[in-house]
Protein backbone atom coordinates (compact mmCIF):
# COMPACT_ATOMS: atom_id res chain seq x y z
CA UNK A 1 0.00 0.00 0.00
CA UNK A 2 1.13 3.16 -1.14
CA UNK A 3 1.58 6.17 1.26
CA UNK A 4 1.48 9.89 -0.18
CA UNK A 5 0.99 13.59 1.44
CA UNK A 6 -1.80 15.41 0.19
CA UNK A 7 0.40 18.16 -1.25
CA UNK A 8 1.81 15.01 -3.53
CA UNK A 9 -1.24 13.71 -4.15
CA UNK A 10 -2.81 16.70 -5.56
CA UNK A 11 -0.39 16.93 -8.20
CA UNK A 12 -0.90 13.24 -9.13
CA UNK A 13 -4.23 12.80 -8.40
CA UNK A 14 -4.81 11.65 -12.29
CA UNK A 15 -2.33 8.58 -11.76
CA UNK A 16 -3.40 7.96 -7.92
CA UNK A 17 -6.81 7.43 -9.14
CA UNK A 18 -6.11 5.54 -12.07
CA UNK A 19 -3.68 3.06 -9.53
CA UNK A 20 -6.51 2.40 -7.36
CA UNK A 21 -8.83 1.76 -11.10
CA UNK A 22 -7.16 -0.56 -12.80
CA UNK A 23 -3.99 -2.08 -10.59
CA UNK A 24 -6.16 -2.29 -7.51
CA UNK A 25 -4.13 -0.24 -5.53
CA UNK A 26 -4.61 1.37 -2.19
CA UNK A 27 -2.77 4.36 -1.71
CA UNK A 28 -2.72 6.38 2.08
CA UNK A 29 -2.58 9.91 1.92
CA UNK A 30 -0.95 11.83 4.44
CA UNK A 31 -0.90 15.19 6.32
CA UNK A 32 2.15 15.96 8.30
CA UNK A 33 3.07 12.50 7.93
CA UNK A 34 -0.26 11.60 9.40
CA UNK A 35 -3.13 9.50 7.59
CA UNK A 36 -6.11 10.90 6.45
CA UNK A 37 -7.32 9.59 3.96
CA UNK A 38 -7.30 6.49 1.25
CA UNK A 39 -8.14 6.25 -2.76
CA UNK A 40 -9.06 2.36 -2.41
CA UNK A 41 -10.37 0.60 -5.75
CA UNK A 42 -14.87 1.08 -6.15
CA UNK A 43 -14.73 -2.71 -5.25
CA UNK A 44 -12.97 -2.20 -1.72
CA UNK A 45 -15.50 0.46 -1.25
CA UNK A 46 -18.45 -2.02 -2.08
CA UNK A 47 -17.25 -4.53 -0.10
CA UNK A 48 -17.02 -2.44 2.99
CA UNK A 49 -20.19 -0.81 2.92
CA UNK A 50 -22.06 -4.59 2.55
CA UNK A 51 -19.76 -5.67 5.36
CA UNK A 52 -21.38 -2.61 7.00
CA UNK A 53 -24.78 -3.53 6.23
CA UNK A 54 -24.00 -7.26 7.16
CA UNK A 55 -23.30 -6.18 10.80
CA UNK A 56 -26.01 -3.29 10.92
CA UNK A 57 -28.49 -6.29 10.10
CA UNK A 58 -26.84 -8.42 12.52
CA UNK A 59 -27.16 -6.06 15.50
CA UNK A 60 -30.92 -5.30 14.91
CA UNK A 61 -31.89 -9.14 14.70
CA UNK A 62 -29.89 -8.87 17.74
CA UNK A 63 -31.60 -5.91 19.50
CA UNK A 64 -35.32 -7.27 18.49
CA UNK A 65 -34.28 -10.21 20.10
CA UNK A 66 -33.09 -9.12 23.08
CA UNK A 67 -36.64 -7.38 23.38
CA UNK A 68 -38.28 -10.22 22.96
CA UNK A 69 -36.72 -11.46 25.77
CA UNK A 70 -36.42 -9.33 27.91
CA UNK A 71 -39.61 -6.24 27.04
CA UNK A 72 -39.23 -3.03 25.52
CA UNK A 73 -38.92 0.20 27.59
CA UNK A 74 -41.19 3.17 26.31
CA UNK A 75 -40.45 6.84 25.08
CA UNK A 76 -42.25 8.06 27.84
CA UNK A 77 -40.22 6.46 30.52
CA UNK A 78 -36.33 6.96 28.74
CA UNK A 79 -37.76 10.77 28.38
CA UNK A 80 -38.30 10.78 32.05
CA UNK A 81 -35.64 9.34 33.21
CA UNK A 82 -33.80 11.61 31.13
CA UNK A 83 -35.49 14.64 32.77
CA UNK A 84 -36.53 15.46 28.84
């Protein structure tokens, strides 16, 4: 994985993006030698945001269950608890 500062990048931002398009590449950019950023190939991104999805459906399956179980609480009473 490539790393690059953002001042470099900016000047190469043609050949970054075409690294990331067509070899796959991952490339880091950097601010004062810091990361801040990646230019990851559309598939990485894809992946990641159905991995995303994967666990956001996994955690409300989880949540309904754990309701089931054990009863949901209503608005009213988290507002007053909350002094809202």
């Amino acid at each position: 994985m490539a790393n690059i500062s953002t001042k470099e990048a900016r000047g190469q931002l043609s050949t970054v993006i075409s690294r990331a398009a067509f070899a796959k590449e991952r490339t880091i950019l950097t601010r004062h030698g810091k990361a801040v950023a990646a230019v990851v190939p559309i598939e990485d991104l894809e992946f990641l945001e159905k991995l995303e999805e994967r666990i956001d459906i996994e955690d409300a399956r989880a949540a309904l269950t754990d309701v089931k179980k054990k009863g949901a609480v209503s608005w009213n009473k988290i507002k007053a608890e909350l002094n809202l």
